[in-house]
PDB file of N, CA and C in Angstrom:
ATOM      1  N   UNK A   1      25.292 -41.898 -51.967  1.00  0.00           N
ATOM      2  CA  UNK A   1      26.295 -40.944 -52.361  1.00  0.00           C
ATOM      3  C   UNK A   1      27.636 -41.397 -51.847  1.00  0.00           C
ATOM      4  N   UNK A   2      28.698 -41.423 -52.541  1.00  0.00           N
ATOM      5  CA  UNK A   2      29.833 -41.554 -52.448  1.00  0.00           C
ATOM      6  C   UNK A   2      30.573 -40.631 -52.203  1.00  0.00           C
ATOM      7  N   UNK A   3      31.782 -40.847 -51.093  1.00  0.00           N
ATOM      8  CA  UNK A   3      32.952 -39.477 -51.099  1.00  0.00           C
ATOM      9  C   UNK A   3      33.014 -39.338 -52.039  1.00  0.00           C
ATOM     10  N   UNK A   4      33.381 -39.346 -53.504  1.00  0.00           N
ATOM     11  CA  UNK A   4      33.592 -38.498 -54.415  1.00  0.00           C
ATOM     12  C   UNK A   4      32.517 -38.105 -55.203  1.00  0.00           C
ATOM     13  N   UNK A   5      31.616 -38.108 -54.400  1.00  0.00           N
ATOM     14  CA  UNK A   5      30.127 -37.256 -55.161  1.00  0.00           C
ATOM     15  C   UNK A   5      30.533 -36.074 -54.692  1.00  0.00           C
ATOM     16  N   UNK A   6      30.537 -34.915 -55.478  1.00  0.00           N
ATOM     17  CA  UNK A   6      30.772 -33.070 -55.381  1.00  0.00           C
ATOM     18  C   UNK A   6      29.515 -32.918 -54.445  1.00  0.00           C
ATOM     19  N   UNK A   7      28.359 -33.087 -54.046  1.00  0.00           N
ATOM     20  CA  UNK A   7      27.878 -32.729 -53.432  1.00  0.00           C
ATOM     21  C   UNK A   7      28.315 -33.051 -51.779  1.00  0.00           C
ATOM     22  N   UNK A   8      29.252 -34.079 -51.170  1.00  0.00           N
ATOM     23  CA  UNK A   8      29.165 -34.584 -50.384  1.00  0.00           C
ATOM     24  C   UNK A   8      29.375 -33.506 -49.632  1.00  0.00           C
ATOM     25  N   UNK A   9      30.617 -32.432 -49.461  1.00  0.00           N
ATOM     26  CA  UNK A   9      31.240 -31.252 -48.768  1.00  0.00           C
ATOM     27  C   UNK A   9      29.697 -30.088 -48.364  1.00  0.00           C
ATOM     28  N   UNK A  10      29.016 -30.459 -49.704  1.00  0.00           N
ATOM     29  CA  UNK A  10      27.631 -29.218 -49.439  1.00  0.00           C
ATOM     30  C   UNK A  10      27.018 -29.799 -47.992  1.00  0.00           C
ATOM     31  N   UNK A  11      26.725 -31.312 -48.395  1.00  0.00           N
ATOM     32  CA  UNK A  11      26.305 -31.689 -47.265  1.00  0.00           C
ATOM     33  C   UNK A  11      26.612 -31.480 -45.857  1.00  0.00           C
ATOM     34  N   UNK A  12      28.176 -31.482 -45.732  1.00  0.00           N
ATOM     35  CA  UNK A  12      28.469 -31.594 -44.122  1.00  0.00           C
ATOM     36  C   UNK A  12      28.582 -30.554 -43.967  1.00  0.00           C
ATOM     37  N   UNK A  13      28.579 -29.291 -44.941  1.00  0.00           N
ATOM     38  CA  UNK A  13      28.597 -27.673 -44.854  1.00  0.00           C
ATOM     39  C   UNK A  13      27.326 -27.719 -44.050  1.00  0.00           C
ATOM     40  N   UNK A  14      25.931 -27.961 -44.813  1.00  0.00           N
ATOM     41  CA  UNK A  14      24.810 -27.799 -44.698  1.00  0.00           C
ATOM     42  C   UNK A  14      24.554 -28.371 -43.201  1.00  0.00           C
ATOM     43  N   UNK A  15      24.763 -29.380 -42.642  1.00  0.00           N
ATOM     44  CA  UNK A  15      24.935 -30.370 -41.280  1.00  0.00           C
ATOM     45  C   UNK A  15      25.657 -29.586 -40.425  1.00  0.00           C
ATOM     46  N   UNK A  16      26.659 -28.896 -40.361  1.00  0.00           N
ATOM     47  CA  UNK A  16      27.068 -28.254 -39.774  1.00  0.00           C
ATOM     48  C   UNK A  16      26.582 -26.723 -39.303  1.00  0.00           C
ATOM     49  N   UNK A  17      25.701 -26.245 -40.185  1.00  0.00           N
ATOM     50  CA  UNK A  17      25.538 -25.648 -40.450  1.00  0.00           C
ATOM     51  C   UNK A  17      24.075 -25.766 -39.754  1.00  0.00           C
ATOM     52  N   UNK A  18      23.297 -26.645 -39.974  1.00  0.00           N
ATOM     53  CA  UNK A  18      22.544 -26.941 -39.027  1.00  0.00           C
ATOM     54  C   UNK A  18      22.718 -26.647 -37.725  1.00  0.00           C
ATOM     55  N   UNK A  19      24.058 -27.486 -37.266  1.00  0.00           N
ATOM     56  CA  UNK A  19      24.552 -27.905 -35.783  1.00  0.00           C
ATOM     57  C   UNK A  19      24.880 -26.592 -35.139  1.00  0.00           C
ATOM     58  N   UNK A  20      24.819 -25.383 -35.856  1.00  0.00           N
ATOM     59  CA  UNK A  20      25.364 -24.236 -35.483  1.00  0.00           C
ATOM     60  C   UNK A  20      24.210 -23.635 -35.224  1.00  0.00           C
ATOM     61  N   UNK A  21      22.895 -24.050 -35.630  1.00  0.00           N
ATOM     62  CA  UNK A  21      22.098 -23.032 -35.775  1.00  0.00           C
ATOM     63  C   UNK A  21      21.094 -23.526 -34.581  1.00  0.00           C
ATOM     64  N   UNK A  22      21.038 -24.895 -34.280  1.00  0.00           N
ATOM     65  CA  UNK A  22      20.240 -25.453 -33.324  1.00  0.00           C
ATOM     66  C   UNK A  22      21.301 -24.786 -31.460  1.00  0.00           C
ATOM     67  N   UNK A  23      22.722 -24.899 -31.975  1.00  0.00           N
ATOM     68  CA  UNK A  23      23.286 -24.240 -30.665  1.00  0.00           C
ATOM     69  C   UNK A  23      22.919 -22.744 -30.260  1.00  0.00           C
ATOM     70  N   UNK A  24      23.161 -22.133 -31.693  1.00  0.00           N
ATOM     71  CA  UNK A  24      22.878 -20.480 -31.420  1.00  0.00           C
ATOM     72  C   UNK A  24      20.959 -20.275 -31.080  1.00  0.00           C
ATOM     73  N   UNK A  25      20.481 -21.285 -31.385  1.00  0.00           N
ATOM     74  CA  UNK A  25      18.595 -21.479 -30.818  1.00  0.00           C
ATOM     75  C   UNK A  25      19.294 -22.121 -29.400  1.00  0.00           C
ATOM     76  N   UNK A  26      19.684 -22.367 -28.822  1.00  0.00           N
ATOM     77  CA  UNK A  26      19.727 -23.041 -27.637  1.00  0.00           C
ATOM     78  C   UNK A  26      20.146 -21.510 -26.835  1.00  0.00           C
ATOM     79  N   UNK A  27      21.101 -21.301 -27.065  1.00  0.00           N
ATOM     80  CA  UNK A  27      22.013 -19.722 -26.339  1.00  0.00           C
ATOM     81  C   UNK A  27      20.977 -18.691 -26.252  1.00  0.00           C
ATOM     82  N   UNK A  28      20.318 -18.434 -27.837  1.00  0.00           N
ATOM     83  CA  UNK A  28      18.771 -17.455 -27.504  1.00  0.00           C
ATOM     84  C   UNK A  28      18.078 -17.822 -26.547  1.00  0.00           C
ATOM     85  N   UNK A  29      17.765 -18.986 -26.466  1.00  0.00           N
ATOM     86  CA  UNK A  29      16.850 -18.878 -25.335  1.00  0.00           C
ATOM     87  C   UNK A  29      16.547 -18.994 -24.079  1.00  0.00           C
ATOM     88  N   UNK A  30      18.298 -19.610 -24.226  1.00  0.00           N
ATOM     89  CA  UNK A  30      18.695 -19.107 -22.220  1.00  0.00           C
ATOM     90  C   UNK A  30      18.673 -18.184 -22.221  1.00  0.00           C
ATOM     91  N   UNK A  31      19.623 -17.010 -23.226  1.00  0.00           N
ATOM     92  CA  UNK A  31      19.484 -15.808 -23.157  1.00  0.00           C
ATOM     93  C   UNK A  31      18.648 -15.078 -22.737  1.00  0.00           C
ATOM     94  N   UNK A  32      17.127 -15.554 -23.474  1.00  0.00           N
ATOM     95  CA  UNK A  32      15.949 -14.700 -23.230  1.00  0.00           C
ATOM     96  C   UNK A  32      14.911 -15.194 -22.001  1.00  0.00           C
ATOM     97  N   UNK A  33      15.663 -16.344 -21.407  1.00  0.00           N
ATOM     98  CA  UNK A  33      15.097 -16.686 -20.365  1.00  0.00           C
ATOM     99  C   UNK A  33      15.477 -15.711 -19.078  1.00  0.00           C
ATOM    100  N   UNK A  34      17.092 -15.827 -19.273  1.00  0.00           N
ATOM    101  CA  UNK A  34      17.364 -14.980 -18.334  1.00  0.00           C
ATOM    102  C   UNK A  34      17.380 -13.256 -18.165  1.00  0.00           C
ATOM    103  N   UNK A  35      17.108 -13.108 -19.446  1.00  0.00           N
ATOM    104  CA  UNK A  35      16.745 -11.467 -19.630  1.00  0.00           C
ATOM    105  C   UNK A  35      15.140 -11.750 -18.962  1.00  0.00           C
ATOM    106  N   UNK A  36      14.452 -12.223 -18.944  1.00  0.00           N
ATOM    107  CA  UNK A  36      13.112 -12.464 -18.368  1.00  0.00           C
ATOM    108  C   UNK A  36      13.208 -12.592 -16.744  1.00  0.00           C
ATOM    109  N   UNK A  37      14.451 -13.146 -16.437  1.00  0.00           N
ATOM    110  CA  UNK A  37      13.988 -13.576 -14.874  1.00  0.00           C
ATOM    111  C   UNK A  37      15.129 -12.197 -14.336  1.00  0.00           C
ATOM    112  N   UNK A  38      15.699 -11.757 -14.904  1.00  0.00           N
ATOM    113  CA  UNK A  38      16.263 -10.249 -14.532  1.00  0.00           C
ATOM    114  C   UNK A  38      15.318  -9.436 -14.799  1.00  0.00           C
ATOM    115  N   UNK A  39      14.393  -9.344 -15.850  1.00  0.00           N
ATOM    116  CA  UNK A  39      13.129  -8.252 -15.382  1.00  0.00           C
ATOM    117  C   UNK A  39      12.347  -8.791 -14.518  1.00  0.00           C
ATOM    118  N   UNK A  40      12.121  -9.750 -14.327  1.00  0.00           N
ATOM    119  CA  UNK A  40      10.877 -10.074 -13.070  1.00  0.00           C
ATOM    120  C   UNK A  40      11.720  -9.689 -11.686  1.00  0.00           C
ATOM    121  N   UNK A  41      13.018  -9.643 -11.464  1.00  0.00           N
ATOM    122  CA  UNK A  41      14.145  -9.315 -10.087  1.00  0.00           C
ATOM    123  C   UNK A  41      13.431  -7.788 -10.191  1.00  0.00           C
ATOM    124  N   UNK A  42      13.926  -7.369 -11.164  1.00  0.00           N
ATOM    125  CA  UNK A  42      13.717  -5.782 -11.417  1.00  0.00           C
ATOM    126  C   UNK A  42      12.480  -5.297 -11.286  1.00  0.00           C
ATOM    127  N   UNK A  43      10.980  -5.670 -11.792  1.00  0.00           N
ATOM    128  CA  UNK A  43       9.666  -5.334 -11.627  1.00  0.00           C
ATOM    129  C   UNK A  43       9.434  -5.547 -10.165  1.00  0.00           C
ATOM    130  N   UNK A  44       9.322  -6.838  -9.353  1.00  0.00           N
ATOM    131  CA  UNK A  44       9.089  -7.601  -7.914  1.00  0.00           C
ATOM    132  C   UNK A  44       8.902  -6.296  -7.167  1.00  0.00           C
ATOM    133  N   UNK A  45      10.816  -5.709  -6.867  1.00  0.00           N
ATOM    134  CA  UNK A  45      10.754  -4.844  -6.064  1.00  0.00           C
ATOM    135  C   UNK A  45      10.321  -3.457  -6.139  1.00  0.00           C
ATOM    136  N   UNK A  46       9.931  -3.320  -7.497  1.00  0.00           N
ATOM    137  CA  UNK A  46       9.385  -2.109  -7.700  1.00  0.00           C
ATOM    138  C   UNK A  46       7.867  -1.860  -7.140  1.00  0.00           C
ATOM    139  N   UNK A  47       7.205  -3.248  -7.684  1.00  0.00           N
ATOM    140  CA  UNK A  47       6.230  -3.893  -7.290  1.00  0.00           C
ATOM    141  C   UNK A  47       5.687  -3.727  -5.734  1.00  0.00           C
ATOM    142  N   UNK A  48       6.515  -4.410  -5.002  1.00  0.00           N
ATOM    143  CA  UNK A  48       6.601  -4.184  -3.390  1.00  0.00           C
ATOM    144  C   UNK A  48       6.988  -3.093  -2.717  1.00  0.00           C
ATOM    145  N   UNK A  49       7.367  -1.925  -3.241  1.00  0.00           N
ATOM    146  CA  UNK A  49       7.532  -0.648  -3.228  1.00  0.00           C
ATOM    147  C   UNK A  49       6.301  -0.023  -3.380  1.00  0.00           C
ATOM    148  N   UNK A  50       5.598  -0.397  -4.159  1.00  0.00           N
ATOM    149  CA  UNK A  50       4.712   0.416  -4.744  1.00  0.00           C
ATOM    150  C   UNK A  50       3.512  -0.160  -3.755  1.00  0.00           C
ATOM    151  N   UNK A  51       3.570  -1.731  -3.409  1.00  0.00           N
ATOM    152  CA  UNK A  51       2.645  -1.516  -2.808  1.00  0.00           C
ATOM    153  C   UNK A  51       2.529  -1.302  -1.142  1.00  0.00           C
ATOM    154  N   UNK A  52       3.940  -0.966  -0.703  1.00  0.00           N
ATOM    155  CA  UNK A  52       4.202  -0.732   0.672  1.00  0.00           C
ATOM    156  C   UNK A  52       4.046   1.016   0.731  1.00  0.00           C
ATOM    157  N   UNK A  53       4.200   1.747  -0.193  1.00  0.00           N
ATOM    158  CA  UNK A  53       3.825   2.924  -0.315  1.00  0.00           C
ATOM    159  C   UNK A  53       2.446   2.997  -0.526  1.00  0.00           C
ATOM    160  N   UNK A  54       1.913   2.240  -1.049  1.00  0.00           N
ATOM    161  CA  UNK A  54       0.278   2.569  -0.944  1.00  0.00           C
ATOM    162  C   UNK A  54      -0.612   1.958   0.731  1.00  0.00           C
ATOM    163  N   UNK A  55       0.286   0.963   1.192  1.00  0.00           N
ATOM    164  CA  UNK A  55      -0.257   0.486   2.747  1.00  0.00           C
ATOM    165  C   UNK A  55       0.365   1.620   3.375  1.00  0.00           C
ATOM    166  N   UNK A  56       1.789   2.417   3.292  1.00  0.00           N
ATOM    167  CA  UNK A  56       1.676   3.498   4.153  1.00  0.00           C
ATOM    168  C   UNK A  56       0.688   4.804   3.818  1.00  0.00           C
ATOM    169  N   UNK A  57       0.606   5.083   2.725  1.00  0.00           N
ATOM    170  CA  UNK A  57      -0.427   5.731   2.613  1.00  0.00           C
ATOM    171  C   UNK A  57      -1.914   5.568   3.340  1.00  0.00           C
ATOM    172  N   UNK A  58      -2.113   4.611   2.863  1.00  0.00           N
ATOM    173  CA  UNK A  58      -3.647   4.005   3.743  1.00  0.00           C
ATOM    174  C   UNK A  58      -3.942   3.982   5.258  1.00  0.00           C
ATOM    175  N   UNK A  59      -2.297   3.921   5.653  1.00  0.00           N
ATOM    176  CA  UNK A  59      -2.333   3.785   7.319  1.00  0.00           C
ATOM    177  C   UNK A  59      -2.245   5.206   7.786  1.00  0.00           C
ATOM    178  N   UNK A  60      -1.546   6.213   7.144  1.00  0.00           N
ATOM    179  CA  UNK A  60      -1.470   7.782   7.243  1.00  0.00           C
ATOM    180  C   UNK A  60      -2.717   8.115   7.343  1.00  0.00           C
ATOM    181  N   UNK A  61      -3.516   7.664   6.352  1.00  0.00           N
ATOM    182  CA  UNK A  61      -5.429   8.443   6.184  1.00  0.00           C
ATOM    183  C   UNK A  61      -5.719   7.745   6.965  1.00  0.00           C
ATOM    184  N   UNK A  62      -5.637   6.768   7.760  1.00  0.00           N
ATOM    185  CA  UNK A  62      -6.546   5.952   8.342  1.00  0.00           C
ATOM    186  C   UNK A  62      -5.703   6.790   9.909  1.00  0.00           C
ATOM    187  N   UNK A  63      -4.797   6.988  10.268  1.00  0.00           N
ATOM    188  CA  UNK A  63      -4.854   7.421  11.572  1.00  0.00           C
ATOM    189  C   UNK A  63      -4.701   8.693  11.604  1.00  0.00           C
ATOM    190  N   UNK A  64      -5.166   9.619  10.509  1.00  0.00           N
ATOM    191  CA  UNK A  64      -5.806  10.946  10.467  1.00  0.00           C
ATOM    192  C   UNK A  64      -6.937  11.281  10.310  1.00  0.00           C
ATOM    193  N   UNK A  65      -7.772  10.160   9.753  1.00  0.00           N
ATOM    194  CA  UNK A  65      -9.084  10.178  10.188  1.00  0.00           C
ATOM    195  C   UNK A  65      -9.417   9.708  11.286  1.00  0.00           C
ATOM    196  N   UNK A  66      -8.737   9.032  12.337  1.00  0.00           N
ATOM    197  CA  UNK A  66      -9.193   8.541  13.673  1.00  0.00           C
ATOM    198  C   UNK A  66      -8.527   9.591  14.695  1.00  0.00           C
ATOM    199  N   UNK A  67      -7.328  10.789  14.054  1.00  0.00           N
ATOM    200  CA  UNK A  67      -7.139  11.369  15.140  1.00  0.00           C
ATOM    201  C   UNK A  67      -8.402  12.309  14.833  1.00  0.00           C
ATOM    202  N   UNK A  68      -8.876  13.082  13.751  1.00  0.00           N
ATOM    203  CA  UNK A  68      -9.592  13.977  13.451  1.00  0.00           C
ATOM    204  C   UNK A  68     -10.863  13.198  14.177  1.00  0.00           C
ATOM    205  N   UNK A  69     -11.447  12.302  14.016  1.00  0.00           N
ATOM    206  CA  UNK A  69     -12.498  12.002  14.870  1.00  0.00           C
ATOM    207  C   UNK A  69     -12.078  11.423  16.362  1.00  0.00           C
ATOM    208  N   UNK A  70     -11.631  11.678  16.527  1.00  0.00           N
ATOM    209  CA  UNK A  70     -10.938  12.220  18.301  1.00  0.00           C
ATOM    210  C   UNK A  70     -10.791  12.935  18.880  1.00  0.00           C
ATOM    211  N   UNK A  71     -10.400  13.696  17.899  1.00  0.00           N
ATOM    212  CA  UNK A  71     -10.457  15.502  17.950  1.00  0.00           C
ATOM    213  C   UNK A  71     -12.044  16.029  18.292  1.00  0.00           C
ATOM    214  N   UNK A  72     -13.122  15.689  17.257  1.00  0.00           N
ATOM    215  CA  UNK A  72     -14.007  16.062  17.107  1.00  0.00           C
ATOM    216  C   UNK A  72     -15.131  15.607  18.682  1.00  0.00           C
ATOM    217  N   UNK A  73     -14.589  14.292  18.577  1.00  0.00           N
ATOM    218  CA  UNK A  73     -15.634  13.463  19.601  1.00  0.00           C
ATOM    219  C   UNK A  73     -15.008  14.589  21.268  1.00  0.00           C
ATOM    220  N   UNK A  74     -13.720  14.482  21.095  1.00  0.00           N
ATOM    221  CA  UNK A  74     -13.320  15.651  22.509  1.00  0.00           C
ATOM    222  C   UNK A  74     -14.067  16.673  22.789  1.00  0.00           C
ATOM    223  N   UNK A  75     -13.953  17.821  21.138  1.00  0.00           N
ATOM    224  CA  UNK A  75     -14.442  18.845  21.237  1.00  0.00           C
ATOM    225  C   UNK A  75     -16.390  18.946  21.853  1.00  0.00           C
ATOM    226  N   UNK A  76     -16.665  18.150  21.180  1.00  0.00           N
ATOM    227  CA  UNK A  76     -18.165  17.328  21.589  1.00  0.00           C
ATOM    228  C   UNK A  76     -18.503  17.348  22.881  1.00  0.00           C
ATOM    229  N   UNK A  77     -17.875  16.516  23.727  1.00  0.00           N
ATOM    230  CA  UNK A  77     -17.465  16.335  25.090  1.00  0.00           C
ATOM    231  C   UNK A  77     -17.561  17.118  26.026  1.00  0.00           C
ATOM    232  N   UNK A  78     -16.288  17.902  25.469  1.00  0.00           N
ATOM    233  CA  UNK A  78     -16.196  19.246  26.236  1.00  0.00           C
ATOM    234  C   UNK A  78     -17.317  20.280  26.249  1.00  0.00           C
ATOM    235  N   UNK A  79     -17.872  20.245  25.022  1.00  0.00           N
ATOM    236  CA  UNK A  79     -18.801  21.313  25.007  1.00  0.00           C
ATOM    237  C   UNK A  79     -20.227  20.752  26.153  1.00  0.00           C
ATOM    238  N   UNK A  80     -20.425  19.819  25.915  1.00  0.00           N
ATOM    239  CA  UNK A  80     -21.333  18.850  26.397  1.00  0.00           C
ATOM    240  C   UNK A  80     -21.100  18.741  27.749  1.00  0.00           C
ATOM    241  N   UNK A  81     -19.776  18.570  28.809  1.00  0.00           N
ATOM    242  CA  UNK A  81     -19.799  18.607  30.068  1.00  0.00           C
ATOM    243  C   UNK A  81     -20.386  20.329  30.402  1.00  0.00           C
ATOM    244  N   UNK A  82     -19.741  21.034  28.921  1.00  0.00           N
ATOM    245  CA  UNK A  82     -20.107  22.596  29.247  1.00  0.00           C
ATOM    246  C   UNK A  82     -21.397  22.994  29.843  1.00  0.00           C
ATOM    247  N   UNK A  83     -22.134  21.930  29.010  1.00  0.00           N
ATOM    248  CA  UNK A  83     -23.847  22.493  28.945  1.00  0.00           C
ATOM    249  C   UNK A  83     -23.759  21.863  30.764  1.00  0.00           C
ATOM    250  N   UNK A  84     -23.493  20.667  30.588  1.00  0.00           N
ATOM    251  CA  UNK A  84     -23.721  20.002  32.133  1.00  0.00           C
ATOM    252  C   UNK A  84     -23.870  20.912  33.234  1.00  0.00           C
ATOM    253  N   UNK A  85     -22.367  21.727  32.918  1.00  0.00           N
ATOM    254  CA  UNK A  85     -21.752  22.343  34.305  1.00  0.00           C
ATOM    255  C   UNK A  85     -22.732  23.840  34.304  1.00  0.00           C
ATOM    256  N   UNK A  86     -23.285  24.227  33.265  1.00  0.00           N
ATOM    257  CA  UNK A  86     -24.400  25.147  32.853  1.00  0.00           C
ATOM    258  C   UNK A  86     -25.221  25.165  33.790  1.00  0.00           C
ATOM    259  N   UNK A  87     -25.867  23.840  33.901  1.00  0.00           N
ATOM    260  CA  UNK A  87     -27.267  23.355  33.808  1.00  0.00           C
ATOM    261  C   UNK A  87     -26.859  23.040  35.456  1.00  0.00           C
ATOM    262  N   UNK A  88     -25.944  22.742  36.089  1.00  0.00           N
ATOM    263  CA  UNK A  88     -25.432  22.395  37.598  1.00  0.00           C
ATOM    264  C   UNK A  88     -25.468  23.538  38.039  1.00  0.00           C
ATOM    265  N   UNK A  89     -24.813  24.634  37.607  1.00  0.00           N
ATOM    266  CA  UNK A  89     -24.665  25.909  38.263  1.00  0.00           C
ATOM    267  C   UNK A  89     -25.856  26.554  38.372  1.00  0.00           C
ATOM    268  N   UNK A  90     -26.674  26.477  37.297  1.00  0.00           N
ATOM    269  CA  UNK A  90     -28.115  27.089  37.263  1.00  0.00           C
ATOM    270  C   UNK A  90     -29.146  26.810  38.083  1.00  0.00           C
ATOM    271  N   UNK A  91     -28.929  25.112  38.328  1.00  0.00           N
ATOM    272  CA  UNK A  91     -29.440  24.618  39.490  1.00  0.00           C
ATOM    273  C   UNK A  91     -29.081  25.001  40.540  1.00  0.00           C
ATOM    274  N   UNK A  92     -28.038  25.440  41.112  1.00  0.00           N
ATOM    275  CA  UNK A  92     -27.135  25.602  42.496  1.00  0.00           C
ATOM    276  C   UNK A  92     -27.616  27.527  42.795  1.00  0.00           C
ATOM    277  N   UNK A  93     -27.603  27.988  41.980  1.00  0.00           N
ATOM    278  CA  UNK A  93     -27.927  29.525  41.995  1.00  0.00           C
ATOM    279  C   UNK A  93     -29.914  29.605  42.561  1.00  0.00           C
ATOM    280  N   UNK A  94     -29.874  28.929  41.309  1.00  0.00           N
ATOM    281  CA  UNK A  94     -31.585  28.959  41.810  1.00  0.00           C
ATOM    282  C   UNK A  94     -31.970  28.430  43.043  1.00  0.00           C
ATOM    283  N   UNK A  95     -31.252  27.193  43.688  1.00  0.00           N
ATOM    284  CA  UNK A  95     -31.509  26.946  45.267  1.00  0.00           C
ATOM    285  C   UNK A  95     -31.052  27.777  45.904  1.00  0.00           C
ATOM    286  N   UNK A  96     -30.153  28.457  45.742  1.00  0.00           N
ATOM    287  CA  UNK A  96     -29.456  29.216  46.552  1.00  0.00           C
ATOM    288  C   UNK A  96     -30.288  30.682  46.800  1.00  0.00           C
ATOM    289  N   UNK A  97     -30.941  30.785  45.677  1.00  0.00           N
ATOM    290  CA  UNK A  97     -31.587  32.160  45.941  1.00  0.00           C
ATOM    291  C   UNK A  97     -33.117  31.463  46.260  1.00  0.00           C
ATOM    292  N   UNK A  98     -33.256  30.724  46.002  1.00  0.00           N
ATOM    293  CA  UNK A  98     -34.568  29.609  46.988  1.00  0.00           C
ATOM    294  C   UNK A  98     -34.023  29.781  48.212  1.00  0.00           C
ATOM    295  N   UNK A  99     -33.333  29.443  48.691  1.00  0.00           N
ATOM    296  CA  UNK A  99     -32.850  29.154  50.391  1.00  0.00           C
ATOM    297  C   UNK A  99     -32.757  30.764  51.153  1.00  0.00           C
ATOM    298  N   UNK A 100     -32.213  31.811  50.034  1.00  0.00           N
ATOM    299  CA  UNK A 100     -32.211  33.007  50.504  1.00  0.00           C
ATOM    300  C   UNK A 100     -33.342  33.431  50.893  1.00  0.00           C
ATOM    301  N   UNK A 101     -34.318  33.164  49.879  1.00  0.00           N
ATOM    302  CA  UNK A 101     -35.907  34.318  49.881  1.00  0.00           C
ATOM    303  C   UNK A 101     -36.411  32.821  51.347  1.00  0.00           C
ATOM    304  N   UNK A 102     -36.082  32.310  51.287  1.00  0.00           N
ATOM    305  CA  UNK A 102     -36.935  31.504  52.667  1.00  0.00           C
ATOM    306  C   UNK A 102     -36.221  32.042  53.545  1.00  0.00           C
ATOM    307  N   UNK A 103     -35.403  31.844  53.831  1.00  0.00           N
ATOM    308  CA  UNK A 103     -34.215  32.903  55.027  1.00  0.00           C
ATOM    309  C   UNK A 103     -34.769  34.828  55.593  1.00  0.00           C
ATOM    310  N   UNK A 104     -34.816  34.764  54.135  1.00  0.00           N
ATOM    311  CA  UNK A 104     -36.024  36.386  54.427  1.00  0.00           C
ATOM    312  C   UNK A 104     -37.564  36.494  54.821  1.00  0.00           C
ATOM    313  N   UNK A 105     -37.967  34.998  54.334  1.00  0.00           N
ATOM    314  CA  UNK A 105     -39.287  35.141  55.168  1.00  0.00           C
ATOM    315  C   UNK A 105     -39.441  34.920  56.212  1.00  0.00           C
ATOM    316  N   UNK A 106     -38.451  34.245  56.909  1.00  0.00           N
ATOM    317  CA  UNK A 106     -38.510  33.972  58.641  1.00  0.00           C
ATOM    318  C   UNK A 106     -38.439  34.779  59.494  1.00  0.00           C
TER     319      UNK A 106
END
């Protein structure tokens, strides 16, 4: 084809036209690269939010179930030295009124 072939102008329209379209594909897809790595900024910390709220959660139940069974194991305890001090005094009364009635038989 020769410059004065009528088609020649279609051509460098068309070439250009190309060259425009491979740049504006280049710009999309930084574009959409970086719309991608601004939602992953944006998800991350939502992300790490979500899961630092669920480890405080877990650590809340976890040292309310260890105070509640602390609680419980005390109450236990206590009742349990109760019986002890029961079972000491009952002993101490009954010698004591042992030691009396021998005291009266002498």
């Amino acid at each position: 084809m020769s410059e004065t072939d009528p088609r020649v102008p279609d051509m460098r329209k068309r070439e250009a036209l190309l060259i425009h379209i491979e740049g504006l594909q280049v710009t999309i897809t930084k574009r959409n690269q970086r719309i991608e790595e601004l939602q992953n900024m944006m998800t991350e910390p939502m992300q790490s939010e979500a899961v630092v709220r669920r480890i405080d959660r877990a650590r809340k139940e976890g040292w309310e179930a260890c105070a509640d069974l602390l609680a419980s194991s005390t109450h236990e305890m206590a009742r349990a030295l109760g019986r002890i001090r029961h079972d000491a005094m009952a002993v101490y009364f009954k010698e004591a009124e042992r030691a009396r009635g021998e005291s009266h038989n002498d």
